[in-house]
Protein backbone atom coordinates (compact mmCIF):
# COMPACT_ATOMS: atom_id res chain seq x y z
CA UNK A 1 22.42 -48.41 19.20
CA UNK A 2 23.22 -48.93 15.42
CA UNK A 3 19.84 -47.19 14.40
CA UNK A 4 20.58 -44.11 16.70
CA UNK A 5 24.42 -43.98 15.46
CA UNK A 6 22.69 -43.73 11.76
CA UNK A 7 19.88 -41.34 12.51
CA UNK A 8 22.88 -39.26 14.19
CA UNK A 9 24.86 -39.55 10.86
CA UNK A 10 22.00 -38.77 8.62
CA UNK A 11 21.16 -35.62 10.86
CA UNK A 12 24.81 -34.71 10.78
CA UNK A 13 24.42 -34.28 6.94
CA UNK A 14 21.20 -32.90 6.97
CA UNK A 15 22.46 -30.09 9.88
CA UNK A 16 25.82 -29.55 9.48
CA UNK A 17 27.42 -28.03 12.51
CA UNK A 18 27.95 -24.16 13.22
CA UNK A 19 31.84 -24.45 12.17
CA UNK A 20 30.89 -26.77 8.78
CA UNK A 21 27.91 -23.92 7.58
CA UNK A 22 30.47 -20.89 9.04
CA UNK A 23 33.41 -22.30 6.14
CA UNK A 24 30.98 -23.05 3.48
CA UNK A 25 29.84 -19.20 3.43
CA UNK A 26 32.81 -17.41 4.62
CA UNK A 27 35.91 -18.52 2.33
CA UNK A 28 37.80 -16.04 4.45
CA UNK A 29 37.01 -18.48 7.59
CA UNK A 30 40.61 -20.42 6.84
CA UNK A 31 43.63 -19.12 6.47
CA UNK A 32 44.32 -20.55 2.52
CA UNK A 33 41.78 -19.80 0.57
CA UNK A 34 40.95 -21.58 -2.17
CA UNK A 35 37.87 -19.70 -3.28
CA UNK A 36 35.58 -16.76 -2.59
CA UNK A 37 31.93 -16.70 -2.47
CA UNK A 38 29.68 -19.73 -4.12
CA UNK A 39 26.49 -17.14 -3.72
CA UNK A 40 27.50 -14.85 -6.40
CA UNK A 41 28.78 -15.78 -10.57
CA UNK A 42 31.49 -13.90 -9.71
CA UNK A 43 34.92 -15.77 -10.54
CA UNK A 44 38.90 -14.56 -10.38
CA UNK A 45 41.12 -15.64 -12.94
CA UNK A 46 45.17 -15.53 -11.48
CA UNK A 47 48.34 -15.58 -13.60
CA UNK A 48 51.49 -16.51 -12.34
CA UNK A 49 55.31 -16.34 -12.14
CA UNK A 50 56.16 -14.05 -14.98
CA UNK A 51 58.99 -15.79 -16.01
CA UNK A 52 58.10 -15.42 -19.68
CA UNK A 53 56.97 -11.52 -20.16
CA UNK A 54 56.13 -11.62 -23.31
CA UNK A 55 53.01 -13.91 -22.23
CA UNK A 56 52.57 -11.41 -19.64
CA UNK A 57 51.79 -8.69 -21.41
CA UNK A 58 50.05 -11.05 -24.07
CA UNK A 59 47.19 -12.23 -21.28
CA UNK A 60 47.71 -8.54 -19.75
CA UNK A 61 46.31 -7.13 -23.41
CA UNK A 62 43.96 -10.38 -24.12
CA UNK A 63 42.08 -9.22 -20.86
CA UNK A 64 41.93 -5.43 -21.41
CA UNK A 65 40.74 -6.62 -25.62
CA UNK A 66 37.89 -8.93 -23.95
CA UNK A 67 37.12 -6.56 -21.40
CA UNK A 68 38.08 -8.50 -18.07
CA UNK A 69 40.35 -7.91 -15.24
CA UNK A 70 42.42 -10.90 -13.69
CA UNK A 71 45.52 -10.49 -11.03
CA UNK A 72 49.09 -11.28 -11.71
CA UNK A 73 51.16 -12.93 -8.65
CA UNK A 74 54.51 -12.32 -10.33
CA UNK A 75 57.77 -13.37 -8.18
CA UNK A 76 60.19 -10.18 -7.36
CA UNK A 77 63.07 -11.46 -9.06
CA UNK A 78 61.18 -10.78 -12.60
CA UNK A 79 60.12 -7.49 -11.45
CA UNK A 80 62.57 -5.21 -13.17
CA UNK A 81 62.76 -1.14 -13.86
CA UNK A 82 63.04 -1.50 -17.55
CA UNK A 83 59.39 -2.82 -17.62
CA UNK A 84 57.92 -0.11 -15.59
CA UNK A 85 55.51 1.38 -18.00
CA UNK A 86 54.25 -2.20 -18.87
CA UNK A 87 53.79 -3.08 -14.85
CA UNK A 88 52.01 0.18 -15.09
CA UNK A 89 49.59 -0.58 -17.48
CA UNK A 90 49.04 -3.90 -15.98
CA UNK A 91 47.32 -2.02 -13.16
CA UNK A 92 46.01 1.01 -15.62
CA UNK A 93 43.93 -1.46 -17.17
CA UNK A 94 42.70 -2.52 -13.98
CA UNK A 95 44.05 -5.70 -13.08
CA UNK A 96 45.60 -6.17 -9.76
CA UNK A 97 49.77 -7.56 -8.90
CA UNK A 98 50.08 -9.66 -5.88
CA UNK A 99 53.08 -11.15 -4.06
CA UNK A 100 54.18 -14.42 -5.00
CA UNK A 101 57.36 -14.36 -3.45
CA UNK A 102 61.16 -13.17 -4.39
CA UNK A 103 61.82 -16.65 -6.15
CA UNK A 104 59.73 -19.51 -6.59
CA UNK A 105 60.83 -21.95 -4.09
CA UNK A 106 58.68 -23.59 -1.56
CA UNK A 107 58.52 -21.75 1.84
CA UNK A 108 56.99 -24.05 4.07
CA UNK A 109 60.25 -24.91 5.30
CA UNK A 110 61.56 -21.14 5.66
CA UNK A 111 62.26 -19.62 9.27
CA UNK A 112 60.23 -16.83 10.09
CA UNK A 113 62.93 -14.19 9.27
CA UNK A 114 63.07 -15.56 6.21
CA UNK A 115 59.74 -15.22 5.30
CA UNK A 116 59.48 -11.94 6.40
CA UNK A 117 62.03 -10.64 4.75
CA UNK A 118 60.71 -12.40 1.21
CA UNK A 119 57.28 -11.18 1.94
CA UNK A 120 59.17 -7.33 2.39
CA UNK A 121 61.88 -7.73 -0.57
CA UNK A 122 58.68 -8.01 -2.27
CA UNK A 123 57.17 -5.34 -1.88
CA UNK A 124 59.79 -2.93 -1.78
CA UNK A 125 61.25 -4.36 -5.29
CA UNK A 126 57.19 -3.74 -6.26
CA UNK A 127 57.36 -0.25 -5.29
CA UNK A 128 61.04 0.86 -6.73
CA UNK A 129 59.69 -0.63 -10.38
CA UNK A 130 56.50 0.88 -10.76
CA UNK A 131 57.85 4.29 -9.24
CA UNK A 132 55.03 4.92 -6.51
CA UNK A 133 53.89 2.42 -3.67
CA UNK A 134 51.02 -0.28 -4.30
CA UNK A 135 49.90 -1.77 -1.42
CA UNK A 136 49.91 -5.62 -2.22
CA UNK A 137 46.53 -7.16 -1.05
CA UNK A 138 46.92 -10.63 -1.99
CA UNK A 139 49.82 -13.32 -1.18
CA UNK A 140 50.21 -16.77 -2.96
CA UNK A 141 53.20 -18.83 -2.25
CA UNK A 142 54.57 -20.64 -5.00
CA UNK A 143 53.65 -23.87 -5.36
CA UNK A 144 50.88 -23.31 -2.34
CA UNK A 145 52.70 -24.49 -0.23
CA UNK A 146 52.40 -23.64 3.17
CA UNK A 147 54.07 -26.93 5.58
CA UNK A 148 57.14 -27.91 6.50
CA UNK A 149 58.31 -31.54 6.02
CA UNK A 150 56.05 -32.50 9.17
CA UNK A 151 53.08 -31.33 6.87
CA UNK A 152 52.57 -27.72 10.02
CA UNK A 153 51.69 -24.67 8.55
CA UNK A 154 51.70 -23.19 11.89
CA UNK A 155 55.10 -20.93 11.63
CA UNK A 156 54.40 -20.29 8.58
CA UNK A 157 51.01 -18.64 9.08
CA UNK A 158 52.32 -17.11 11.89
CA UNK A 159 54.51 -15.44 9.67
CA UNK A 160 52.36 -14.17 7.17
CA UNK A 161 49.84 -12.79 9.38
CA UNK A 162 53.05 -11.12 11.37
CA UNK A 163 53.50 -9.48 7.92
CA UNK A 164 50.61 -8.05 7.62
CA UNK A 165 48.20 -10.81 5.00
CA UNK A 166 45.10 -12.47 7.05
CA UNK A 167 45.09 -15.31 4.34
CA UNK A 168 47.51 -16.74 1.73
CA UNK A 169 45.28 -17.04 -2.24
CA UNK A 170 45.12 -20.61 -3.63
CA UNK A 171 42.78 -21.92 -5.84
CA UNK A 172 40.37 -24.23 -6.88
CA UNK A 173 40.42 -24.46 -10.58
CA UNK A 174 43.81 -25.34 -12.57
CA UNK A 175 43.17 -26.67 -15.89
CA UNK A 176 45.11 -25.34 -19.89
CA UNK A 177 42.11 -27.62 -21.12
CA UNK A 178 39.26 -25.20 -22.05
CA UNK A 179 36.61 -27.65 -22.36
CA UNK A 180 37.84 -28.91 -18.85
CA UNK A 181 37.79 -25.58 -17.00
CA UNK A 182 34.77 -24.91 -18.04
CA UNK A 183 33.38 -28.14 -16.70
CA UNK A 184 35.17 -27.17 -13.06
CA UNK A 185 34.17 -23.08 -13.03
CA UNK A 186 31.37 -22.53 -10.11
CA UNK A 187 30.52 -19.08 -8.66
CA UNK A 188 33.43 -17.82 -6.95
CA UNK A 189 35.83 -20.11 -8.36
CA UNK A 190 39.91 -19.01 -8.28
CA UNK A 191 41.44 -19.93 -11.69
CA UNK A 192 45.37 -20.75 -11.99
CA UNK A 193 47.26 -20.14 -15.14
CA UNK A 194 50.76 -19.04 -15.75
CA UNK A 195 52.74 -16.88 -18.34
CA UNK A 196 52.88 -19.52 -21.07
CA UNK A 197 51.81 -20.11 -24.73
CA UNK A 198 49.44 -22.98 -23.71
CA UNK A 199 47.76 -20.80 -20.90
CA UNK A 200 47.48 -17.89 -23.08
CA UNK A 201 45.74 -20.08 -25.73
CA UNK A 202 43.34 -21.83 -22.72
CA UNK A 203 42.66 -17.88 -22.08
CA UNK A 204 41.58 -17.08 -25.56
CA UNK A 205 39.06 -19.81 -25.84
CA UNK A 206 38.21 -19.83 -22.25
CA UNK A 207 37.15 -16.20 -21.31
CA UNK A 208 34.29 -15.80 -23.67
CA UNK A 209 33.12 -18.95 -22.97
CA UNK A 210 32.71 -17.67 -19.54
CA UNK A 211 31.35 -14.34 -20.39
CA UNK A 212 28.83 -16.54 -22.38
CA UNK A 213 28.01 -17.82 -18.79
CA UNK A 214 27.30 -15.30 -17.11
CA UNK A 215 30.25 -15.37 -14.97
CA UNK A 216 31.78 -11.38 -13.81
CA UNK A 217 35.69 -11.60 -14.00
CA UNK A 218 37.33 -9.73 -11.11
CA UNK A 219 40.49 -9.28 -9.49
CA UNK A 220 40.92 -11.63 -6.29
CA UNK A 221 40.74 -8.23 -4.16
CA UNK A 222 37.07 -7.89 -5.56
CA UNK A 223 36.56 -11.55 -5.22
CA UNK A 224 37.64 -11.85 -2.05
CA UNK A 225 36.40 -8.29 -0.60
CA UNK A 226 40.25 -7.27 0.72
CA UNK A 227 39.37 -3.80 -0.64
CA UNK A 228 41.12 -1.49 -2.90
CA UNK A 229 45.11 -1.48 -3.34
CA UNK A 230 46.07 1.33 -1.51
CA UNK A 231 48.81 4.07 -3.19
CA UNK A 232 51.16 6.57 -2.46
CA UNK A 233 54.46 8.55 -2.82
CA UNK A 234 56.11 6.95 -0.36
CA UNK A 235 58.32 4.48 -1.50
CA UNK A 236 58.08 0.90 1.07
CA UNK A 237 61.69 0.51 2.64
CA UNK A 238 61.91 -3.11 4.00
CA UNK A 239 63.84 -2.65 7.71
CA UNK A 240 64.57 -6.39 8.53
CA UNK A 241 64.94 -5.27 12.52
CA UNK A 242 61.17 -4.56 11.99
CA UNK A 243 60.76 -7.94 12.14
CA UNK A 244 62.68 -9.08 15.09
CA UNK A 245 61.19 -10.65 18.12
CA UNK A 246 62.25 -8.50 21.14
């Protein structure tokens, strides 16, 4: 009995099971996803919060100087008119915005109206600053979290998905050390930074260290394969009875 129980648990690694093989190739096959493809060097480098502009348009210019592309996940309540034409050219040069909530609490705990309506506030405060409508692709909740205090994510994702997002965007490499990111980088690694001095430094040093690589910088759209941002005239209008169960 103990040989077969070990030639079963040898096998096991040796054949992983349908599910095991299905996750490791399709990132998309969870709901958080912490990384895209490991087939490809292609990697996504994310900046976020905005609560410091001044650093975003500083990493915002360092990637259009180095010639690389990255998404910003600001939250809504930094999203202002005044700073349309730079929330322009954040998306002129190529890079993508996602939603990262109004404020930067932890929603885990937040009842599905109010996720729905942070998740629409969003996008509508999106769409009044840079004048047309961007259809966000990409949602990462601050802090990534996604449980309540009984560690379910289940009305949470329910949520999100009621929304409109198939998958919330974590990541799998957070590090201001240079040396150290470059250690944890693997093909379709998702990169955390925020809008800081020490991130924007890590950046500098970091980025041509990965071009050096080999590594393609993309936008976690591209990454991810969630297809262009979709435009428009018409302004989003969040409707909160959209929303309600009838």
């Amino acid at each position: 009995m103990k040989r077969l129980l070990v030639l079963l648990l040898v096998l096991s690694f040796l054949f992983p099971s349908p599910s095991v093989l299905a996750e490791e190739e399709d990132p998309l096959a969870k709901f958080a996803v912490r990384h895209g493809s490991r087939s490809q060097p292609r990697i996504a480098i994310t900046v976020d919060d905005a609560f410091d502009l001044v650093f975003v348009w500083k990493i915002r210019d360092l990637f259009q100087d180095l010639g690389v592309v990255g998404t910003f996940f600001p939250i809504g309540q930094m999203l202002k008119e005044e700073d349309r034409d730079d929330w322009r050219k954040v998306l002129e040069n190529g890079n993508e915005i996602g939603s990262h909530n109004m404020g930067h609490y932890k929603m885990g705990n937040s009842n599905t109206a109010a996720i729905l309506s942070a998740l629409g506030r969003f996008q509508q405060r999106l769409d009044l600053v840079l004048g047309y409508h961007y259809q966000v692709n990409a949602f990462r909740p601050p802090y990534g979290n996604i449980t309540d205090e009984n560690n379910r994510s289940g009305r949470f994702r329910d949520a999100v998905l009621r929304f409109g997002y198939d998958h919330v965007v974590l990541w799998d490499v957070s590090q201001t050390d240079p040396k150290t990111a470059l250690s944890q980088v693997q093909n379709g690694s998702i990169l955390l930074y925020h809008a800081r001095y020490k991130d924007y430094n890590c950046l500098a040093e970091l980025i041509p260290q990965l071009l050096d690589r080999g590594y393609e910088l993309v936008t976690v759209s591209d990454l991810l394969g969630f297809g262009p941002n979709e435009t428009g005239d018409e302004l989003y209008e969040h409707h909160p009875e959209d929303y309600r169960k009838k």
